[in-house]
C-alpha atoms as a PDB file:
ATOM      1  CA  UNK A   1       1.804  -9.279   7.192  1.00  0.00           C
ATOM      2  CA  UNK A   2       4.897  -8.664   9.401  1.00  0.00           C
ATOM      3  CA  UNK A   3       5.839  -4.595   9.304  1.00  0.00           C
ATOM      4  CA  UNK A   4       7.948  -4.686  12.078  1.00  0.00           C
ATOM      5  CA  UNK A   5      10.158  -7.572  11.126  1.00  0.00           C
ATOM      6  CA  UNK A   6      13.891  -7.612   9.624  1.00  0.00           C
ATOM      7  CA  UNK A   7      12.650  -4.773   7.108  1.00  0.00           C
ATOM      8  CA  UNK A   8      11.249  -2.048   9.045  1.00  0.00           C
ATOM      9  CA  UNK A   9      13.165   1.009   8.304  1.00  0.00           C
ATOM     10  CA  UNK A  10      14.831   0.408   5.377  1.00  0.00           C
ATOM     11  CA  UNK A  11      14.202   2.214   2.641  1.00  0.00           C
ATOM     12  CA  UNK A  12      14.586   0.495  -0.631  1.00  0.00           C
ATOM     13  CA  UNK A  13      15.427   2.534  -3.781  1.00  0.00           C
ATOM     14  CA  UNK A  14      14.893   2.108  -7.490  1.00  0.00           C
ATOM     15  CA  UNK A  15      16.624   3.281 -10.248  1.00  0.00           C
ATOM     16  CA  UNK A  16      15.537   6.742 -11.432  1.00  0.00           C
ATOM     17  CA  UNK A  17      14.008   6.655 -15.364  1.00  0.00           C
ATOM     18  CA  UNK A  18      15.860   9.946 -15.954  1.00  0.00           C
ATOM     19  CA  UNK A  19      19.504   9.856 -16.845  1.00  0.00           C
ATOM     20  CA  UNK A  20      21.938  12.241 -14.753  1.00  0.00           C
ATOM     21  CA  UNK A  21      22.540  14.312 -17.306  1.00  0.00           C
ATOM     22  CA  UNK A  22      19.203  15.027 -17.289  1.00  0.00           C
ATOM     23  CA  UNK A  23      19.092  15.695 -13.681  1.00  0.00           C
ATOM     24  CA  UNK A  24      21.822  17.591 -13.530  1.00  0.00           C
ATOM     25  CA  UNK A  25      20.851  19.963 -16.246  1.00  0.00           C
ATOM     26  CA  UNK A  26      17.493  19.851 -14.627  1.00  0.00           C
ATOM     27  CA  UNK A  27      18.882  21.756 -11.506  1.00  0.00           C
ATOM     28  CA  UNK A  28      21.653  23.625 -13.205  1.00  0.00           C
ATOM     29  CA  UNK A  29      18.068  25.432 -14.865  1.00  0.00           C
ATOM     30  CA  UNK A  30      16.604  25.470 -11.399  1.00  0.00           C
ATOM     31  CA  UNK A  31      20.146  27.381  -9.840  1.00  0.00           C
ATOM     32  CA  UNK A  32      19.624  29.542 -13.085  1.00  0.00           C
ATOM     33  CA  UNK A  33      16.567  31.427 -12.617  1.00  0.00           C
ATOM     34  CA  UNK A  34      18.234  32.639  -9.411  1.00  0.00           C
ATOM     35  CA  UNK A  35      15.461  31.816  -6.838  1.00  0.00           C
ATOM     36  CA  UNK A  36      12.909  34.077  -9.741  1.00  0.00           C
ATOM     37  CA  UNK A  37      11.292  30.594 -10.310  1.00  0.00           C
ATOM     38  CA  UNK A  38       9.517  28.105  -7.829  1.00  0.00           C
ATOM     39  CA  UNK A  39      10.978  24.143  -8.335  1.00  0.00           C
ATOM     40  CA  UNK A  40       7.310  23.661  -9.495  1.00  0.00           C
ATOM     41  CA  UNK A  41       7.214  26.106 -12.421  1.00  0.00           C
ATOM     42  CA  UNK A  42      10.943  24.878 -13.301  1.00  0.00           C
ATOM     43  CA  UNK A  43       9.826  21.498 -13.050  1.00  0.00           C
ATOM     44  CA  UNK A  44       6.915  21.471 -15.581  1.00  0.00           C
ATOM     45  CA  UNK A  45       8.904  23.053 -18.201  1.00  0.00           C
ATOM     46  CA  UNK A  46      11.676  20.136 -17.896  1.00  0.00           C
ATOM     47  CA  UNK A  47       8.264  17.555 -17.832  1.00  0.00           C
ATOM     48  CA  UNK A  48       9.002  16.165 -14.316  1.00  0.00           C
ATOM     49  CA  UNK A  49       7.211  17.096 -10.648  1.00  0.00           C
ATOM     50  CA  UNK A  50       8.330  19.656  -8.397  1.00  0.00           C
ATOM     51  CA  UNK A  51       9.283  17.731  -5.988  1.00  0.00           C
ATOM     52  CA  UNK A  52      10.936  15.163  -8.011  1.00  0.00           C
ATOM     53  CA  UNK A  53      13.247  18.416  -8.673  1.00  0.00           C
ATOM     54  CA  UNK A  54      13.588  19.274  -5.129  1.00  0.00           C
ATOM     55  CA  UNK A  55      14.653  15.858  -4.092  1.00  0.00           C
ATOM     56  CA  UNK A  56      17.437  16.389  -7.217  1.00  0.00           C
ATOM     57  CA  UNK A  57      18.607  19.919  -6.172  1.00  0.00           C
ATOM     58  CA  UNK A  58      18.746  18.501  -2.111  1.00  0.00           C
ATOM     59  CA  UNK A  59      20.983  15.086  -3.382  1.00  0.00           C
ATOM     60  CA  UNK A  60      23.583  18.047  -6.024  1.00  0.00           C
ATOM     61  CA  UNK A  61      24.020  19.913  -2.718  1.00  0.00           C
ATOM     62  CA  UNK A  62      24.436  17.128  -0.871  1.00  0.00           C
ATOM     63  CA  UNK A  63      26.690  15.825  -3.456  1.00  0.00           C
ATOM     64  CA  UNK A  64      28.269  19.449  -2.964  1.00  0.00           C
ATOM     65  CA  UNK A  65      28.968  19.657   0.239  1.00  0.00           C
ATOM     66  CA  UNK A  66      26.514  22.215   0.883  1.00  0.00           C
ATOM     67  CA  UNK A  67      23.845  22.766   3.463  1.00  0.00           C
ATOM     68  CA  UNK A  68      20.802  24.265   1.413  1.00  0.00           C
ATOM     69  CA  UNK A  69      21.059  25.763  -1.962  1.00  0.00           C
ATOM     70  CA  UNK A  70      20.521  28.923  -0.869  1.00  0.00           C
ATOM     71  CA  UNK A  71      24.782  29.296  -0.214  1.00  0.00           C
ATOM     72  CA  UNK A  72      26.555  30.859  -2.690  1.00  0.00           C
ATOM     73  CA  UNK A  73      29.287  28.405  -4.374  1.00  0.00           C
ATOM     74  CA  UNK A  74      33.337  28.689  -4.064  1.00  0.00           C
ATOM     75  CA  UNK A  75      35.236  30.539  -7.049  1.00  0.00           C
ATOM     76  CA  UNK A  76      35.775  26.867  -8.003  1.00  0.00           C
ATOM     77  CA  UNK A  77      32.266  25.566  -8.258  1.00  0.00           C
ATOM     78  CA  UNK A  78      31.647  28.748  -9.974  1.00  0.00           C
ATOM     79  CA  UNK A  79      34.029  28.052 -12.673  1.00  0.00           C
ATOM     80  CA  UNK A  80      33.864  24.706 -12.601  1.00  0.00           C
ATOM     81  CA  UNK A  81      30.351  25.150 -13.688  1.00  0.00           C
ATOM     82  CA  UNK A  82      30.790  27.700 -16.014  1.00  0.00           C
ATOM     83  CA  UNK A  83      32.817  25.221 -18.050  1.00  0.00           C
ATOM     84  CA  UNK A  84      30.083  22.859 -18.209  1.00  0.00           C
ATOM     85  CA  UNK A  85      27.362  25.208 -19.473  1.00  0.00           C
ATOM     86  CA  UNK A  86      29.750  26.514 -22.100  1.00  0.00           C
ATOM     87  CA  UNK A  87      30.610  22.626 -23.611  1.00  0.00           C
ATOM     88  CA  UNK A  88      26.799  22.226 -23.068  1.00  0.00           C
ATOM     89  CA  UNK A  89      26.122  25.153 -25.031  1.00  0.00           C
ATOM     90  CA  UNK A  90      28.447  24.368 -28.114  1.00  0.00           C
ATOM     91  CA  UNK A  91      27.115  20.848 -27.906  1.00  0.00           C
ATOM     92  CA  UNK A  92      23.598  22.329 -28.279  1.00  0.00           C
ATOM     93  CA  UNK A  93      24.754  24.881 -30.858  1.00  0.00           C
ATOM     94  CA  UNK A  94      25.941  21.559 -32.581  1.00  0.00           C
ATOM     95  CA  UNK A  95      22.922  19.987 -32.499  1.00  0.00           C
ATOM     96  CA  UNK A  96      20.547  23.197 -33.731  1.00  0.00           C
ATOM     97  CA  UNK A  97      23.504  23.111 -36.714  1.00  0.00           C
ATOM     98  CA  UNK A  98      22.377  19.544 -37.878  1.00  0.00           C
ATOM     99  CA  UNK A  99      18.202  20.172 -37.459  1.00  0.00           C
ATOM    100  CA  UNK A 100      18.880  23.076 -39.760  1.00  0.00           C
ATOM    101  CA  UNK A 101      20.647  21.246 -42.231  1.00  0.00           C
ATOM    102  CA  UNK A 102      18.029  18.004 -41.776  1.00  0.00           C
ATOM    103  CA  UNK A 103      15.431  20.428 -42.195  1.00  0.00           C
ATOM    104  CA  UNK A 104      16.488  21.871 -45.669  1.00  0.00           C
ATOM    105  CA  UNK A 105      17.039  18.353 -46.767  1.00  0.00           C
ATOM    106  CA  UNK A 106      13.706  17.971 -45.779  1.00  0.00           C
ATOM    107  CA  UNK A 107      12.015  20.870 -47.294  1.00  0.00           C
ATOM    108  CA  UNK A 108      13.909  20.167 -50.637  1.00  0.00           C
ATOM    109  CA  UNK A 109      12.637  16.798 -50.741  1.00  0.00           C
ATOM    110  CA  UNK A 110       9.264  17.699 -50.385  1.00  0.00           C
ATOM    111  CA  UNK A 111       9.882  20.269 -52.902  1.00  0.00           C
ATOM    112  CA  UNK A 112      11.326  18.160 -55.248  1.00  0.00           C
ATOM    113  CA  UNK A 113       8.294  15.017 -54.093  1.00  0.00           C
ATOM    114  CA  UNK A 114       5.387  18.437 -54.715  1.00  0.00           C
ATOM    115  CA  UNK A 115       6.891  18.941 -58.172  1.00  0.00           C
ATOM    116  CA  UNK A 116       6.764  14.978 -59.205  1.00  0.00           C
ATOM    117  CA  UNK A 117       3.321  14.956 -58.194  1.00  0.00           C
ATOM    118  CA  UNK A 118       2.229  17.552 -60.317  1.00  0.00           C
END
């Protein structure tokens, strides 16, 4: 087997199983806790490894324009993400709206399902 032929030194990438929403949210949690929280203690509670979530918050600043992730963001960035954890917030408060209804359906069924049964 040939190591040093035509291939040596590229690196070959695969598509990531998490969507970018999830990534992004991902390190938007990580940026949250302020530097309180290590990537590896942010990472378990999102399910992935902590340096999977390195690797993500490295490739946002990147993305950025930022050296580390230590730097504080422009007035922009700032608001710019403000305005995406407030639509992300309605769209969760949204979505806890429709378990709670789903759930009382579901507890009044079984109700209803308990009573038949007697």
């Amino acid at each position: 087997m040939d190591l040093d032929g035509p291939r040596k030194g590229v690196l070959v990438r695969r598509k990531s199983p998490y969507p970018a929403e999830f990534r992004t949210d991902a390190v938007a949690l990580y940026r949250a806790a302020g530097g309180k929280r290590t990537y590896a203690a942010v990472a378990a509670d999102v399910g992935v490894t902590g340096e999977t979530l390195r690797s993500w918050v490295r490739q946002a600043d990147k993305q950025a324009g930022r050296a580390s992730g230590r730097s504080e963001p422009s007035a922009e960035g700032r608001e710019e993400e403000l305005a995406r954890l407030r639509a992300e917030n309605g769209r969760l408060r949204k979505a806890e709206k429709e378990w709670e209804l789903e759930r009382e359906i579901l507890r009044r069924a079984a109700q209803y399902f308990a009573s038949m049964a007697e």
